[in-house]
Protein backbone atom coordinates (compact mmCIF):
# COMPACT_ATOMS: atom_id res chain seq x y z
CA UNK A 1 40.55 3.73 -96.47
CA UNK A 2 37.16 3.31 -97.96
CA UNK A 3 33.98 3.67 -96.98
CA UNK A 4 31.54 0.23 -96.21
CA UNK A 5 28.55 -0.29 -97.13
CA UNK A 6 26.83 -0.23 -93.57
CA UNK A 7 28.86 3.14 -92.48
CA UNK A 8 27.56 4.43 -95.82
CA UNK A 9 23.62 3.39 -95.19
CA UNK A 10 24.27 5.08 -91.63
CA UNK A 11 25.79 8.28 -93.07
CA UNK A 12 23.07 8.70 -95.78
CA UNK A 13 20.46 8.63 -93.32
CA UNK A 14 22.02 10.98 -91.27
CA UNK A 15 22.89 13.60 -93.74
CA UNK A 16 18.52 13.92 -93.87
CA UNK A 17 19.12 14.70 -89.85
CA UNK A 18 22.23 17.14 -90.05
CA UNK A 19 20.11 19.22 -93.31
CA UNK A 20 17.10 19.62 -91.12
CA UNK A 21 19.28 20.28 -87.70
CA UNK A 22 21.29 22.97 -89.93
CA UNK A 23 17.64 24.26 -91.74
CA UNK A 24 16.58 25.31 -88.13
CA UNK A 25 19.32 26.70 -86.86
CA UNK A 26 18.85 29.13 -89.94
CA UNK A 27 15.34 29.59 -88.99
CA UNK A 28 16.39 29.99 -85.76
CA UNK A 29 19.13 32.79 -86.33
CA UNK A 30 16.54 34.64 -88.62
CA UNK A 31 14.05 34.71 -85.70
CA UNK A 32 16.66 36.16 -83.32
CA UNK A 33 17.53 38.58 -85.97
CA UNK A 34 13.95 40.01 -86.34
CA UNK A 35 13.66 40.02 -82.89
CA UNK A 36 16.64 42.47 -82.39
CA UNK A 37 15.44 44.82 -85.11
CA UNK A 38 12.39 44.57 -83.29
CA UNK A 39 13.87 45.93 -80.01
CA UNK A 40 16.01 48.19 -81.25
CA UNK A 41 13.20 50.19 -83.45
CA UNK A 42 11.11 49.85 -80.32
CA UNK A 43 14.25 51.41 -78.61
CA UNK A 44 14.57 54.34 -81.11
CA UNK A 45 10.88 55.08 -80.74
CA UNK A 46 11.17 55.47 -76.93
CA UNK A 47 14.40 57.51 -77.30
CA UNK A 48 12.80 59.50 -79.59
CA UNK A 49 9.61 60.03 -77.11
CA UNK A 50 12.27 60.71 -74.35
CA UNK A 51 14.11 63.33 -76.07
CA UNK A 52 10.80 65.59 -76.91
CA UNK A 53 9.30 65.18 -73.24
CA UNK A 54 12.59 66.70 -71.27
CA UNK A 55 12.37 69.73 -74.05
CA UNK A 56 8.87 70.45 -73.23
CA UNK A 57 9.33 70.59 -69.10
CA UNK A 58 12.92 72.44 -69.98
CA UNK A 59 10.25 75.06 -71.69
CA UNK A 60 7.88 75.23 -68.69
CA UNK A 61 11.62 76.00 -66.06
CA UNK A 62 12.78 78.43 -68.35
CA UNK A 63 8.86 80.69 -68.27
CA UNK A 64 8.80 79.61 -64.96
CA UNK A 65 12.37 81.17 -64.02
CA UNK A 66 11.63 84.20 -65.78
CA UNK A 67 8.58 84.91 -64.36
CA UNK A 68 10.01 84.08 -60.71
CA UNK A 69 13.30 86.88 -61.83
CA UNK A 70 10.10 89.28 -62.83
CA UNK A 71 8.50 89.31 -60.03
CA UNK A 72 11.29 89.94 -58.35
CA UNK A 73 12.35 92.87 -59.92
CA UNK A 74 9.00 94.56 -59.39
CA UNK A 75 9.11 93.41 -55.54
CA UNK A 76 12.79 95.19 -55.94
CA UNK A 77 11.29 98.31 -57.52
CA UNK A 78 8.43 98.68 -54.76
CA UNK A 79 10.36 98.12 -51.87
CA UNK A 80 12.81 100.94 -53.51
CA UNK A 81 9.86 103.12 -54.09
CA UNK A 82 8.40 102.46 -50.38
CA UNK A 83 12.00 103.56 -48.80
CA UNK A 84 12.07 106.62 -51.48
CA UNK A 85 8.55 107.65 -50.14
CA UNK A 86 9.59 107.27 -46.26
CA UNK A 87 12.56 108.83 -47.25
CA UNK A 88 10.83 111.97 -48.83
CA UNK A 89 8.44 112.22 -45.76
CA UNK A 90 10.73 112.01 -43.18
CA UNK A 91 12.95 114.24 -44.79
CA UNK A 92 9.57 116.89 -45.06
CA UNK A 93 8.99 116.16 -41.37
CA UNK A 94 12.35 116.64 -40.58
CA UNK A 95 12.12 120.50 -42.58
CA UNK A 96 9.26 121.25 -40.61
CA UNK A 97 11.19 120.31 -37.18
CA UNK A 98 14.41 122.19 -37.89
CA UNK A 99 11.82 125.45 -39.00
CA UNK A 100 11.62 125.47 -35.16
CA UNK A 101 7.19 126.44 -35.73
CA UNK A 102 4.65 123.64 -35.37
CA UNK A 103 2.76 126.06 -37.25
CA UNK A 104 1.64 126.07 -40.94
CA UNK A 105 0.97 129.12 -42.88
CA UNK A 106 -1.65 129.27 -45.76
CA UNK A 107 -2.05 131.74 -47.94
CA UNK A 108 -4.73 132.12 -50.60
């Protein structure tokens, strides 16, 4: 089978059509491939924001935990130290009752 002379005037001029048809889809495909480097370094970049901003409020928790377990430790303390002090004077008023005298006696 061989190729006419009209087919072949047909297929030459399409061959111009099918290079520039193929020349953009290259074009194309590099375009689309910029474009996804694009995103993605835009992606890292915001990942990498992301991961530094959760550190820093982990930072302000963690102080603000600690300071929350110091304070109460010192509430702790002074409420200990208020029921030692009733504790002590109502054990000295409790001396003076079983003495049996309402009485003090100074001496100098």
């Amino acid at each position: 089978m061989s190729i006419r002379s009209v087919d072949m005037q047909v297929l030459v001029q399409k061959t111009g059509d099918i290079a520039r048809i193929q020349a953009a889809q290259q074009v194309e495909g590099q375009h689309k491939l910029m474009e996804n480097t694009q995103n993605i370094n835009a992606q890292n970049e915001n990942i990498a924001r992301r991961v530094n901003d959760p550190l820093r409020n982990e930072s302000k928790l963690v102080h603000e935990k600690e300071e929350q377990e110091k304070n109460q430790k010192k509430k702790q303390r002074e409420q200990e130290n208020n029921d030692e002090t009733r504790k002590g004077k109502e054990s000295i008023k409790q001396k003076v009752k079983d003495q049996g005298s309402n009485h003090l006696d100074i001496t100098i």
